[in-house]
C-alpha atoms as a PDB file:
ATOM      1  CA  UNK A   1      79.123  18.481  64.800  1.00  0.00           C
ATOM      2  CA  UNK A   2      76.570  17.483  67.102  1.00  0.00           C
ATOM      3  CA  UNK A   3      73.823  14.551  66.458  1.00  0.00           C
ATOM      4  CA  UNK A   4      70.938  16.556  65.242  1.00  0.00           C
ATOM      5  CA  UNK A   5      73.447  18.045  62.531  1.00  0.00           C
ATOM      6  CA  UNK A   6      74.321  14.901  61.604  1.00  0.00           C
ATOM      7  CA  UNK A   7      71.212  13.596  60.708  1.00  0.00           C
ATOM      8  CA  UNK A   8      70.364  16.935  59.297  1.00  0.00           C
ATOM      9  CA  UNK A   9      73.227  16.937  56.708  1.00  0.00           C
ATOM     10  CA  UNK A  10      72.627  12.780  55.973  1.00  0.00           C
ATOM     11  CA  UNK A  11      68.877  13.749  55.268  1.00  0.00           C
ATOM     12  CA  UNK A  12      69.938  16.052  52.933  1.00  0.00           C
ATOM     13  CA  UNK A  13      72.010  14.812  51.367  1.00  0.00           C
ATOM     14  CA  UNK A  14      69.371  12.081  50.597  1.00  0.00           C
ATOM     15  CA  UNK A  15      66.740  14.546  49.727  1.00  0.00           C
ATOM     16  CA  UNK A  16      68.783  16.322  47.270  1.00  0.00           C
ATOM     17  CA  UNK A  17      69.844  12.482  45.391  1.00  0.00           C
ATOM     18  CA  UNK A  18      65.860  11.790  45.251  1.00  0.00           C
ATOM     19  CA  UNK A  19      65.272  15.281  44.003  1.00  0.00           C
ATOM     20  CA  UNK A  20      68.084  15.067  41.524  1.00  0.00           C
ATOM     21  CA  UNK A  21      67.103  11.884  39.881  1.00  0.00           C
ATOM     22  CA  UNK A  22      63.051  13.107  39.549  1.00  0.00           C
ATOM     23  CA  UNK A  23      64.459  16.914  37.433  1.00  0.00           C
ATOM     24  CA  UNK A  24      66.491  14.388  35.062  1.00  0.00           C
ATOM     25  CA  UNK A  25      62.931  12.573  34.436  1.00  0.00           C
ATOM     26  CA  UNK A  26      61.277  16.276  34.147  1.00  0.00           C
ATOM     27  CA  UNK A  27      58.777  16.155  37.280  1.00  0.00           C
ATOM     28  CA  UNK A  28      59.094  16.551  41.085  1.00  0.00           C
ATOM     29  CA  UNK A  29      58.159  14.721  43.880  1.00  0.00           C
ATOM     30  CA  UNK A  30      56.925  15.352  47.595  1.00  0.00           C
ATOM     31  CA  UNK A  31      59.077  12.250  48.664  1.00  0.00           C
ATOM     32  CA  UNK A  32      62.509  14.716  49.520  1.00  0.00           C
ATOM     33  CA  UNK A  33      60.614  17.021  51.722  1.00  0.00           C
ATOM     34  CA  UNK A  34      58.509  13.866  53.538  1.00  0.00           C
ATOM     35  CA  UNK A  35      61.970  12.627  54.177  1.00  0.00           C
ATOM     36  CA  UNK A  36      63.400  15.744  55.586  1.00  0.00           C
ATOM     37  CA  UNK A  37      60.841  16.171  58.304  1.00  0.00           C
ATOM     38  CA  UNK A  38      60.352  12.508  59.026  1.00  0.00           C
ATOM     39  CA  UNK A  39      64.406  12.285  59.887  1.00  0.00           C
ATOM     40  CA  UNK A  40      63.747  15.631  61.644  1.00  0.00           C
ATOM     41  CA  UNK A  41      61.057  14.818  63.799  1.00  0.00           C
ATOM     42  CA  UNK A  42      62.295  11.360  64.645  1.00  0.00           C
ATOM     43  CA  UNK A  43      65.923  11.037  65.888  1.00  0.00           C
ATOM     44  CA  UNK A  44      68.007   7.963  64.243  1.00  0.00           C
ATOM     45  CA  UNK A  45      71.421   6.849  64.324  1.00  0.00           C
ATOM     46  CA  UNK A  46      73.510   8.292  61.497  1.00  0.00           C
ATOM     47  CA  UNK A  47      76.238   5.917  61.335  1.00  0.00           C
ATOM     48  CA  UNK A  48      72.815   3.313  60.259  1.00  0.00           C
ATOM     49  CA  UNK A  49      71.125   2.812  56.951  1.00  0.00           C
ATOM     50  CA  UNK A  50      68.024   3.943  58.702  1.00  0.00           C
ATOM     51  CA  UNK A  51      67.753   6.997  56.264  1.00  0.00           C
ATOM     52  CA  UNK A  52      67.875   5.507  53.305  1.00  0.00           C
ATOM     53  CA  UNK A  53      65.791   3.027  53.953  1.00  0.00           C
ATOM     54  CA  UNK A  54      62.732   5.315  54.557  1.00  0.00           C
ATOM     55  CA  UNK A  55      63.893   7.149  51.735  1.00  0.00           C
ATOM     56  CA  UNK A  56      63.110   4.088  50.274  1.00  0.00           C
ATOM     57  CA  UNK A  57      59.763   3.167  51.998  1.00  0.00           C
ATOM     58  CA  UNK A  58      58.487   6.591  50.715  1.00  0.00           C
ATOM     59  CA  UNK A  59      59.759   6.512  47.171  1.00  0.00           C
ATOM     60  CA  UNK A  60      57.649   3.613  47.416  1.00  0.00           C
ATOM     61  CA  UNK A  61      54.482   5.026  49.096  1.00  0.00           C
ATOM     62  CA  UNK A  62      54.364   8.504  48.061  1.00  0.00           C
ATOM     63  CA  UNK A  63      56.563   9.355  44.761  1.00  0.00           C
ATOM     64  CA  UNK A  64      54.508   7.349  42.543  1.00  0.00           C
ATOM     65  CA  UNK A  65      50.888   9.263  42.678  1.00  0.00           C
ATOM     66  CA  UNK A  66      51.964  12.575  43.187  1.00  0.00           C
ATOM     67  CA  UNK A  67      54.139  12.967  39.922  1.00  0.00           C
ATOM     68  CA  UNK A  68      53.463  16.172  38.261  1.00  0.00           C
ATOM     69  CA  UNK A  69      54.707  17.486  34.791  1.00  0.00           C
ATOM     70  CA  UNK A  70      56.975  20.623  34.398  1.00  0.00           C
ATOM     71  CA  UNK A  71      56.051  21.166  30.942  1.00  0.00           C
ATOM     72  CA  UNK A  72      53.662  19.968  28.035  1.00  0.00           C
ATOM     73  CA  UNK A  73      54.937  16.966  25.877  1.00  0.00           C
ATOM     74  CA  UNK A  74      56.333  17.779  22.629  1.00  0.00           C
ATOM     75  CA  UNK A  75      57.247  13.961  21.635  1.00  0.00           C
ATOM     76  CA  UNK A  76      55.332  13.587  17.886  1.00  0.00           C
ATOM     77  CA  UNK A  77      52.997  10.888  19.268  1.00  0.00           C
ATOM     78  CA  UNK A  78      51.185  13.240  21.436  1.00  0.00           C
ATOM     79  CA  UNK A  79      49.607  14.436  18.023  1.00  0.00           C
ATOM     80  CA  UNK A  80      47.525  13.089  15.577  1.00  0.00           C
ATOM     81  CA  UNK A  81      50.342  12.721  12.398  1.00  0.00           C
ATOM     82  CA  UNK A  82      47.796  14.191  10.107  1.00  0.00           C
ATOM     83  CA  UNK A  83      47.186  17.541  12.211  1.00  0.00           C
ATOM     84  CA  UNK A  84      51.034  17.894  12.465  1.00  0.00           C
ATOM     85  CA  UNK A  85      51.365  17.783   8.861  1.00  0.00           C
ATOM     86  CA  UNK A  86      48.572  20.334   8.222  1.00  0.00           C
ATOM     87  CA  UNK A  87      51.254  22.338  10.696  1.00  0.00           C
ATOM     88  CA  UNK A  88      53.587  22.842   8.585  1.00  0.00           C
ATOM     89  CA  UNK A  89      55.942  26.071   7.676  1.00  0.00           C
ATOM     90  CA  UNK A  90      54.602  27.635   4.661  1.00  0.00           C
ATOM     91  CA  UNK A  91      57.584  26.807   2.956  1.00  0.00           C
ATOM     92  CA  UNK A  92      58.113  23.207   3.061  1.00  0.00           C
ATOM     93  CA  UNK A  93      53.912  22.964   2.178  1.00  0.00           C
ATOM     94  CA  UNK A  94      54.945  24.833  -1.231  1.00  0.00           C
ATOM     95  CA  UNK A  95      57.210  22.416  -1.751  1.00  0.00           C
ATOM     96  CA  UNK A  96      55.129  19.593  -1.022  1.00  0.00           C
ATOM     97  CA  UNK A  97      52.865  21.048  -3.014  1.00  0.00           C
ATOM     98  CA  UNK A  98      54.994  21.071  -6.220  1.00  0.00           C
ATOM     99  CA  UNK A  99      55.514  17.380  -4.930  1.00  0.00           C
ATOM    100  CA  UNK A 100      52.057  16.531  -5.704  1.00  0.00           C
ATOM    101  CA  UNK A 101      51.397  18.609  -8.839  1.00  0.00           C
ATOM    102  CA  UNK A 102      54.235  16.231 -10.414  1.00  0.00           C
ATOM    103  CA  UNK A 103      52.534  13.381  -9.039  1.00  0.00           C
ATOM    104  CA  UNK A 104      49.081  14.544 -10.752  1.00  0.00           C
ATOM    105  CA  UNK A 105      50.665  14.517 -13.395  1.00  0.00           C
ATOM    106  CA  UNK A 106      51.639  10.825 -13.839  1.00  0.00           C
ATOM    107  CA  UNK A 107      47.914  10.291 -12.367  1.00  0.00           C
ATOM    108  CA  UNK A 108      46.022  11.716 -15.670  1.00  0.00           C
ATOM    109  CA  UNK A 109      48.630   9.274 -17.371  1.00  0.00           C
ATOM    110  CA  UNK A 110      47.248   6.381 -15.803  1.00  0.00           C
ATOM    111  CA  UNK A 111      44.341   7.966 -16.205  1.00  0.00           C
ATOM    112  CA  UNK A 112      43.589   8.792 -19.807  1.00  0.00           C
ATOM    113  CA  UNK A 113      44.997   5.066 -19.798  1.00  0.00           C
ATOM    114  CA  UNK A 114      42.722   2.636 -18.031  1.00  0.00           C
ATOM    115  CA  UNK A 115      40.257   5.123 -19.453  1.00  0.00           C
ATOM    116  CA  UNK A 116      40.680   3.379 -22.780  1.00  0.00           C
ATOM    117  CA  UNK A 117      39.664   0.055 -21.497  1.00  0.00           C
ATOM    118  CA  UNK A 118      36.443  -1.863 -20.159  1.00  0.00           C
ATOM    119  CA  UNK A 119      37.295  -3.219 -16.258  1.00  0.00           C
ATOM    120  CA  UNK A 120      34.933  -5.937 -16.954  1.00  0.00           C
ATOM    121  CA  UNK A 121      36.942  -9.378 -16.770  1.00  0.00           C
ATOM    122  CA  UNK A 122      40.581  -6.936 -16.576  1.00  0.00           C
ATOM    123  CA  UNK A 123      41.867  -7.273 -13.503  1.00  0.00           C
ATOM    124  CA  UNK A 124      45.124  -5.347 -14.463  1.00  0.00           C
ATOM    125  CA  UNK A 125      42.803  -2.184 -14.891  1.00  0.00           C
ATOM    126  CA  UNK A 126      41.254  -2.988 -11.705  1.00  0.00           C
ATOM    127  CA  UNK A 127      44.354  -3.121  -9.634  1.00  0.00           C
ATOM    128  CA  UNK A 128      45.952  -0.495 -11.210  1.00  0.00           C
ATOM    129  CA  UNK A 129      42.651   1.729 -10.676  1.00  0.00           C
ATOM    130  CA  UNK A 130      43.149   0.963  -7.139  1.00  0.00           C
ATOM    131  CA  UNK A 131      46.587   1.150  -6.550  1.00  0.00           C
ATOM    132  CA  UNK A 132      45.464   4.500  -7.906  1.00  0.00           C
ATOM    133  CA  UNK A 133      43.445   5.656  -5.435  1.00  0.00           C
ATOM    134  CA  UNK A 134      45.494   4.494  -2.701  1.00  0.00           C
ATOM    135  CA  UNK A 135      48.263   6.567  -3.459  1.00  0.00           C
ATOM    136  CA  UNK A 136      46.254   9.521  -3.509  1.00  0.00           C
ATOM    137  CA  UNK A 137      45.016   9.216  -0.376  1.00  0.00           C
ATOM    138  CA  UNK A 138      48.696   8.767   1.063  1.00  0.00           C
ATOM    139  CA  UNK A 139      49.619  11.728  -0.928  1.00  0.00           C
ATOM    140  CA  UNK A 140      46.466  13.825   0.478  1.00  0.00           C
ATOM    141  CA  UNK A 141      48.082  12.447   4.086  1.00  0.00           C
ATOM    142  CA  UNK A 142      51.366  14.646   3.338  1.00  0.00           C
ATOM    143  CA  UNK A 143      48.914  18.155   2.804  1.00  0.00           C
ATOM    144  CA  UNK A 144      47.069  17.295   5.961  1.00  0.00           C
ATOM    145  CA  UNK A 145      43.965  16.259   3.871  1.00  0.00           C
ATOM    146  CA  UNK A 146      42.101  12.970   3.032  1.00  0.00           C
ATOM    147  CA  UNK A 147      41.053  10.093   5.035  1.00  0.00           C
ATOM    148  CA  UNK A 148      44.436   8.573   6.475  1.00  0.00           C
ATOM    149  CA  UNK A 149      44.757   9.977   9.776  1.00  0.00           C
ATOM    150  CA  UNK A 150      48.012   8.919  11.313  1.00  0.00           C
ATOM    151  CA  UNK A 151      51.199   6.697  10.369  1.00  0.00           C
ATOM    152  CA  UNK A 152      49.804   3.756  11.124  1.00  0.00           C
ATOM    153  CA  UNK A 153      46.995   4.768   8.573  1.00  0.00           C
ATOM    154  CA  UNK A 154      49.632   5.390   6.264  1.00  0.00           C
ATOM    155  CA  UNK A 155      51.506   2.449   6.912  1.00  0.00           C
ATOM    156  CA  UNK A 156      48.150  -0.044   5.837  1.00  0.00           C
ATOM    157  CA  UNK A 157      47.648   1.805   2.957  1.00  0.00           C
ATOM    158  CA  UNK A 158      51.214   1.250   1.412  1.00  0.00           C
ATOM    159  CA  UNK A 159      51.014  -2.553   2.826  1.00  0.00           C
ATOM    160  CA  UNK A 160      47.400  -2.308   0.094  1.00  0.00           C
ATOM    161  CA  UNK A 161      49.467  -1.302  -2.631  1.00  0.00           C
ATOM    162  CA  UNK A 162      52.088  -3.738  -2.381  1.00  0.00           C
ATOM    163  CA  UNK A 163      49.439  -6.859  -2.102  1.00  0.00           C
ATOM    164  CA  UNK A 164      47.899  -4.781  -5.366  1.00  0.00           C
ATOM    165  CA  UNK A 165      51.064  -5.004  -6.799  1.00  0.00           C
ATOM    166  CA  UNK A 166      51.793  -8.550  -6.216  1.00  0.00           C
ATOM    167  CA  UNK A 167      48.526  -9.507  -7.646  1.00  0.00           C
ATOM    168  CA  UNK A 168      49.498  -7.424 -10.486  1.00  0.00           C
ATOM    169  CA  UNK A 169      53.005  -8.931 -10.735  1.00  0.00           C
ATOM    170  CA  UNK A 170      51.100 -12.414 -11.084  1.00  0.00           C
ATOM    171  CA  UNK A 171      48.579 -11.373 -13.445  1.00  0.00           C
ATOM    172  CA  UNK A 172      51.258  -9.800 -16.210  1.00  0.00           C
ATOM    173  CA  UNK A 173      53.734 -12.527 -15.520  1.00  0.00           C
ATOM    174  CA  UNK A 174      51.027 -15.183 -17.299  1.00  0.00           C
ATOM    175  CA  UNK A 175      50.391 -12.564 -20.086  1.00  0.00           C
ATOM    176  CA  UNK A 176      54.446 -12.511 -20.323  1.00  0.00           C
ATOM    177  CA  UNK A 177      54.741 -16.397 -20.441  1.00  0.00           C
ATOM    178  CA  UNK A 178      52.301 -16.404 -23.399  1.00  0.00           C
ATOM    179  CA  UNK A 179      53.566 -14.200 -25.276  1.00  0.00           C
ATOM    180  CA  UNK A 180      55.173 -15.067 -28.528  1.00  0.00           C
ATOM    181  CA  UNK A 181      57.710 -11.825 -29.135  1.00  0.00           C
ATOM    182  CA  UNK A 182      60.613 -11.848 -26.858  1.00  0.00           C
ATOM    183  CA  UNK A 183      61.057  -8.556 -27.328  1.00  0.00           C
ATOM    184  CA  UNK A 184      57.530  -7.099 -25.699  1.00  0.00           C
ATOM    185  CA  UNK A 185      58.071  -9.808 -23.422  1.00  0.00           C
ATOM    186  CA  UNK A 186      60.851  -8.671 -22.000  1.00  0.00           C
ATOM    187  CA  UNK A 187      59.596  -5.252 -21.683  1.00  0.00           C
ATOM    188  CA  UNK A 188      57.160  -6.340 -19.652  1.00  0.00           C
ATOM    189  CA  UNK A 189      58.833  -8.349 -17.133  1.00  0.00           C
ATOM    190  CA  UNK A 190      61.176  -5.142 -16.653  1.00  0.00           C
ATOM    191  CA  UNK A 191      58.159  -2.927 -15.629  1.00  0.00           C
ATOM    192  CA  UNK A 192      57.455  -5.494 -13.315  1.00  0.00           C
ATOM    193  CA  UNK A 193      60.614  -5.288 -11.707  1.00  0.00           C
ATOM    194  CA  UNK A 194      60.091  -1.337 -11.484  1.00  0.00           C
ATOM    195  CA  UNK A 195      56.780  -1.862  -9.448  1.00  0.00           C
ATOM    196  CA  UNK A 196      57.990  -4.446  -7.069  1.00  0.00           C
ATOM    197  CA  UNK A 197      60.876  -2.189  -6.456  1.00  0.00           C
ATOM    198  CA  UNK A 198      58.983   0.374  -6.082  1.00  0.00           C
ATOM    199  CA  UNK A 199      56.439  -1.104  -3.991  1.00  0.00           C
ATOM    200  CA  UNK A 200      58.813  -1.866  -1.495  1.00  0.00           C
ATOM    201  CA  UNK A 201      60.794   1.368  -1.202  1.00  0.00           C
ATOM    202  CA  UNK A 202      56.909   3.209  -0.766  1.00  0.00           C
ATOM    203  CA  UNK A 203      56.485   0.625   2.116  1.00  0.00           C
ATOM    204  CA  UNK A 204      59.654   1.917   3.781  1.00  0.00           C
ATOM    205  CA  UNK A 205      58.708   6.068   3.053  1.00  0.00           C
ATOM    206  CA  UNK A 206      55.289   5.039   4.823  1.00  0.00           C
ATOM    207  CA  UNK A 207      56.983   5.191   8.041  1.00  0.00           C
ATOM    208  CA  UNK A 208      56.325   9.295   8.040  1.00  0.00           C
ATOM    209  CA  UNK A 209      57.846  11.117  10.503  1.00  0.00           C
ATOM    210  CA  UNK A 210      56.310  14.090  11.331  1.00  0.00           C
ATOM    211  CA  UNK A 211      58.040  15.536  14.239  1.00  0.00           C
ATOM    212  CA  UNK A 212      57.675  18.752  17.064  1.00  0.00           C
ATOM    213  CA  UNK A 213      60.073  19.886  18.558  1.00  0.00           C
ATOM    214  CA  UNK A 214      59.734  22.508  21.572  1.00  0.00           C
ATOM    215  CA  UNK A 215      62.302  25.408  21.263  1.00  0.00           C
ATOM    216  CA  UNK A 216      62.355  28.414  23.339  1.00  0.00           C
ATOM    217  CA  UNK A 217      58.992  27.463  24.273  1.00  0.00           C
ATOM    218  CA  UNK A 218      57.976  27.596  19.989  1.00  0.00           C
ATOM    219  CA  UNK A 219      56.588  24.381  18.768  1.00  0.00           C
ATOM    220  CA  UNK A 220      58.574  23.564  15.711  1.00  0.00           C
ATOM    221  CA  UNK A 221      57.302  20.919  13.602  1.00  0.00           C
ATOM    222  CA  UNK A 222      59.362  19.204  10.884  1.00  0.00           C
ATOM    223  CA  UNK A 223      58.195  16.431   8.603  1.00  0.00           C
ATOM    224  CA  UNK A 224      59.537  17.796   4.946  1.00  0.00           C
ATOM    225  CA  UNK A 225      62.169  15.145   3.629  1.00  0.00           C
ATOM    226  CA  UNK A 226      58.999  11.806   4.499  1.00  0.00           C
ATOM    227  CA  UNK A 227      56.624  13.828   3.556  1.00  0.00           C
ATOM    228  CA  UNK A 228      58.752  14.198   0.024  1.00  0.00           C
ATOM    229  CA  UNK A 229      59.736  10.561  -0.062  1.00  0.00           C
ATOM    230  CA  UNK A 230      56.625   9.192   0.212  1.00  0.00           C
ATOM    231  CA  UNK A 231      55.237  11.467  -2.752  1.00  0.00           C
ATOM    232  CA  UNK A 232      58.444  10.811  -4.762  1.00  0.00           C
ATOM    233  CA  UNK A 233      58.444   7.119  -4.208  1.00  0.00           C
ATOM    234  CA  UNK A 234      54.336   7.218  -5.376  1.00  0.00           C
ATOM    235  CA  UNK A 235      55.638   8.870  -8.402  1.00  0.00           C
ATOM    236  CA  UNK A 236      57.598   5.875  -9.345  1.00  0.00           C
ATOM    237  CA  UNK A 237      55.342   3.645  -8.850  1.00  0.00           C
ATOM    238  CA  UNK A 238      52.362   5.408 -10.768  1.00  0.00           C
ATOM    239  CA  UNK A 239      55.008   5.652 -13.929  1.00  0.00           C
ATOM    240  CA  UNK A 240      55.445   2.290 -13.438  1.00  0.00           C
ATOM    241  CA  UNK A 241      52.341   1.186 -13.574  1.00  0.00           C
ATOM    242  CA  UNK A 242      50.984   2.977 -16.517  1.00  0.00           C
ATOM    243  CA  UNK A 243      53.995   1.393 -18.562  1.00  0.00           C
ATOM    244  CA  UNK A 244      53.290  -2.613 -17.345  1.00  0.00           C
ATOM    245  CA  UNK A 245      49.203  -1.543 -18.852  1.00  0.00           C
ATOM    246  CA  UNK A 246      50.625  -0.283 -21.812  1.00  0.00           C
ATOM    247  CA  UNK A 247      52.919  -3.321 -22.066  1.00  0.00           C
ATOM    248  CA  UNK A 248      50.363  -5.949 -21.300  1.00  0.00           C
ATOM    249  CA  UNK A 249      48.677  -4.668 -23.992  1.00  0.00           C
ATOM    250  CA  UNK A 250      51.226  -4.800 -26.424  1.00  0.00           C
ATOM    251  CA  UNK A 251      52.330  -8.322 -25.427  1.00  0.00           C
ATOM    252  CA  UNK A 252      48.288  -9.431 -25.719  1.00  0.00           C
ATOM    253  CA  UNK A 253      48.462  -8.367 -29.294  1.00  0.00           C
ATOM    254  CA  UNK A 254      51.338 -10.808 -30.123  1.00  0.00           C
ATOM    255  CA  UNK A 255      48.724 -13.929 -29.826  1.00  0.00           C
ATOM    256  CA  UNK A 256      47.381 -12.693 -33.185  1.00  0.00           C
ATOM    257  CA  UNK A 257      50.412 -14.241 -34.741  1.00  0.00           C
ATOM    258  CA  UNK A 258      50.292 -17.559 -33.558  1.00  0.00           C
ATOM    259  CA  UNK A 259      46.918 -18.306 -32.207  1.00  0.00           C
ATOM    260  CA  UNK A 260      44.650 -15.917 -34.812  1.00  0.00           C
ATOM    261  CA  UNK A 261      42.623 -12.532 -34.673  1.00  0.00           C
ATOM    262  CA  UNK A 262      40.883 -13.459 -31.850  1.00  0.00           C
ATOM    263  CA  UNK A 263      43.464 -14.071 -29.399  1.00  0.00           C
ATOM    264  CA  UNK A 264      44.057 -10.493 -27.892  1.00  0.00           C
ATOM    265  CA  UNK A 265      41.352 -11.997 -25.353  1.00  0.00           C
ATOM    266  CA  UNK A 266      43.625 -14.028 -23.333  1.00  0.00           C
ATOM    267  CA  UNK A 267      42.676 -16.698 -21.001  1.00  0.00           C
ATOM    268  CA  UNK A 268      44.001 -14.478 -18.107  1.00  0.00           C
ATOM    269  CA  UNK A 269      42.638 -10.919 -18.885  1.00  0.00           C
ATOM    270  CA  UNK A 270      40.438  -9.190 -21.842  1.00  0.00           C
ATOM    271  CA  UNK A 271      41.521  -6.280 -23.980  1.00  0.00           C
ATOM    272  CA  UNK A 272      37.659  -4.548 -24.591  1.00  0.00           C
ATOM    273  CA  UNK A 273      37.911  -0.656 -25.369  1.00  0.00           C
ATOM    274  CA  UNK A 274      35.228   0.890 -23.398  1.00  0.00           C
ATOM    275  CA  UNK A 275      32.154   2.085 -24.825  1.00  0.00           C
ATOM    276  CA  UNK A 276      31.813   5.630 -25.507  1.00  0.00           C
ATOM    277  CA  UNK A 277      28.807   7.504 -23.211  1.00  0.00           C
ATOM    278  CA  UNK A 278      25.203   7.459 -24.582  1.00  0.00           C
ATOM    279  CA  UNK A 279      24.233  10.648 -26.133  1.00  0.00           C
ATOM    280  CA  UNK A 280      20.865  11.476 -27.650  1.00  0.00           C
ATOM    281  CA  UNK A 281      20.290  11.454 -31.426  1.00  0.00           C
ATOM    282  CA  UNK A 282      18.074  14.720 -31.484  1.00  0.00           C
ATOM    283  CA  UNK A 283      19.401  17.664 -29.363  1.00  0.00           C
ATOM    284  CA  UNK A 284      16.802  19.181 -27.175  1.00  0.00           C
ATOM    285  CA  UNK A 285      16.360  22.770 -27.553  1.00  0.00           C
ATOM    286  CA  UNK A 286      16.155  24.897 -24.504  1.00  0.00           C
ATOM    287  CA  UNK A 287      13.220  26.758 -23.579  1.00  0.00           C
ATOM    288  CA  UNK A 288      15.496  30.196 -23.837  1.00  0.00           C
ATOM    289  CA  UNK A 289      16.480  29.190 -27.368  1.00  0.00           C
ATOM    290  CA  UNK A 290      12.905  28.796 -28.707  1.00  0.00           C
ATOM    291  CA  UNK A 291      12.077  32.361 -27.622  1.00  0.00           C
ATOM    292  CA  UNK A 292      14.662  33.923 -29.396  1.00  0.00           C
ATOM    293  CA  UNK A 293      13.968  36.029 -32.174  1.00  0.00           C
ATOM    294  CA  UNK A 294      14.861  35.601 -35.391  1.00  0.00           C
ATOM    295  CA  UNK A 295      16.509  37.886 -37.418  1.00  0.00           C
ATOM    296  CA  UNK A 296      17.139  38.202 -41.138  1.00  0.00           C
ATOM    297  CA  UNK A 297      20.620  37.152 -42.531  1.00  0.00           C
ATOM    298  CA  UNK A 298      23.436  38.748 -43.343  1.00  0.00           C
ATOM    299  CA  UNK A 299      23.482  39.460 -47.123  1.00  0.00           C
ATOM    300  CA  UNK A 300      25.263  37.941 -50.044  1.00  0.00           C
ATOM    301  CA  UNK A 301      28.116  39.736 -50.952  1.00  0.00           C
ATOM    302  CA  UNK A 302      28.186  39.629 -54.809  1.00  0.00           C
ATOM    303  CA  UNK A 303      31.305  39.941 -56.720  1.00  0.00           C
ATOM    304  CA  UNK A 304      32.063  40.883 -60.216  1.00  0.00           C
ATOM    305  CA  UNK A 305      33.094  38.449 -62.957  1.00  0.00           C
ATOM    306  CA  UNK A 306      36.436  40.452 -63.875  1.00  0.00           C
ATOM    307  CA  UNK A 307      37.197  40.340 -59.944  1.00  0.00           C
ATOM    308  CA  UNK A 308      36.268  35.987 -59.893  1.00  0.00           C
ATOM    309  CA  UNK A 309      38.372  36.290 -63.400  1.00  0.00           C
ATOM    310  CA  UNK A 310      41.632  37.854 -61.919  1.00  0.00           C
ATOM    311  CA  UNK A 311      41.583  35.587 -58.595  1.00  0.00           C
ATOM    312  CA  UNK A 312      41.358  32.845 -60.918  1.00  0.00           C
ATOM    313  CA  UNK A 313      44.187  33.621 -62.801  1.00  0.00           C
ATOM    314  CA  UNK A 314      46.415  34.624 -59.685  1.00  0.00           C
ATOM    315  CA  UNK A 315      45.357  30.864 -57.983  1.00  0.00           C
ATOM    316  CA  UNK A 316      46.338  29.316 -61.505  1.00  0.00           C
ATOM    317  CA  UNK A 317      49.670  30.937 -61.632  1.00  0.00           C
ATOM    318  CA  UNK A 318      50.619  29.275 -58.100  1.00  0.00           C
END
């Protein structure tokens, strides 16, 4: 084989390694075909490293600018984590669905509950409202909806409930220590278990993964089991919270016993039902219901002594 076949086989053989390695990273380069004709045009020594050291010199000078993509990225971070779960099959959003409709239920729990009570120097009420409206908002996140846009989003909000939920700890712990019946007051120190457990394993299902995944050229997106997770584990800890209220209650009533009446207001929180809403003492008629006409009564319907007599006499015999 002469010289100029030589260096036309070593070129290529470099050209096709450079090409090789930039497919595997899913782009191309101009650097190959630069090489070609530069080894072409300019005669060098074959038995030298000459070659591959311009390969190198133009990997260098060249590959880096003119990089081009082959396809669109499909990697999840390319889209906003809220948009991908407003994506999903029809399927797994029923599901999700039925998700949250058992987690609105456990919401008008807690609900009619703190409903009961005045906020007003109650902190537990407070935090538990809150905690509240956190977790809706993650569980909006799961149907696309709501003001948590991405993980990260997600993530803060769940890092919120669990500082909630330590402040709560701390708050029913004192109400615990005070309490005279070792009964409620071990009740209560079990709930509070529940919501630190529970606290943490929402933290972990905060991480949502909402994936795509290109197939065929079909975006598929996934993001089912987190997004069922995360409304499970919110479940658990809304339960859990509406039993530590009704227990902190319970164990605020047992000061009666040993420091009098007025002890259900405890140093740390106060027990104050909440006022009932303002309503006016004379209804207002409408303006359609003083135009109405009035029209005479039905009439009395009169009944005859020996009839009155008998249905007497049949109630008596009962």
């Amino acid at each position: 084989m002469s010289n100029t076949g030589e260096r036309i086989v070593c070129c290529i053989k470099v050209s096709l390694f450079t090409a090789r390695v930039k497919l595997f990273d899913y782009s191309f380069s101009l650097s190959p075909l630069l090489l070609f004709l530069l080894n072409l045009f300019f005669p060098l020594s074959p038995t030298s490293s000459s070659p591959y050291i311009v390969s190198l010199l133009i990997l260098i000078l060249f590959d880096s600018p003119t990089h081009l993509p082959l396809r669109p990225p499909t990697s999840s971070s390319s889209y906003p984590s809220q948009a991908i779960m407003a994506q999903l099959p029809q399927e797994e959003k029923a599901k999700i669905a039925e998700q949250v409709e058992s987690f609105r239920q456990e919401k008008c729990k807690l609900d009619a509950e703190v409903a009961k009570w005045d906020d007003n120097g109650n902190d537990i009420i407070v935090l538990a409202k809150q905690m509240c409206m956190i977790m809706m908002e993650m569980t909006d996140f799961t149907r696309g909806k709501g003001p948590l846009k991405n993980s990260s989003d997600v993530i803060n909000a769940a890092k919120k409930i669990a500082e909630a939920g330590s402040r709560m700890d701390k708050l029913a712990r004192a109400v615990a220590d005070q309490c005279p019946d070792s009964a409620c007051k071990q009740d209560l120190l079990a709930y509070l278990q529940r919501i630190a457990l529970y606290c943490h394993q929402l933290n972990i299902c905060s991480k949502v993964k909402a994936e795509v995944q290109n197939l065929g050229g079909e975006l598929i997106v996934s993001g089912l089991d987190s997004a069922t997770s995360l409304i499970q584990a919110a479940k658990n800890l809304m339960n859990a919270v509406v039993l530590t209220v009704k227990a902190s209650y319970v164990a605020s009533t047992k000061y009666a016993k040993v420091y009098g009446a007025a002890a259900v207001n405890s140093p740390v929180v106060s027990w104050r039902m909440k006022a009932p809403e303002k309503k006016p003492l004379v209804k207002r008629e409408k303006p359609e219901e003083c135009q109405t006409r009035v029209r005479r009564g039905s009439q009395k319907k009169h009944i005859s002594p020996v009839q009155a007599l008998s249905e007497f006499k049949a109630m008596d015999s009962f």
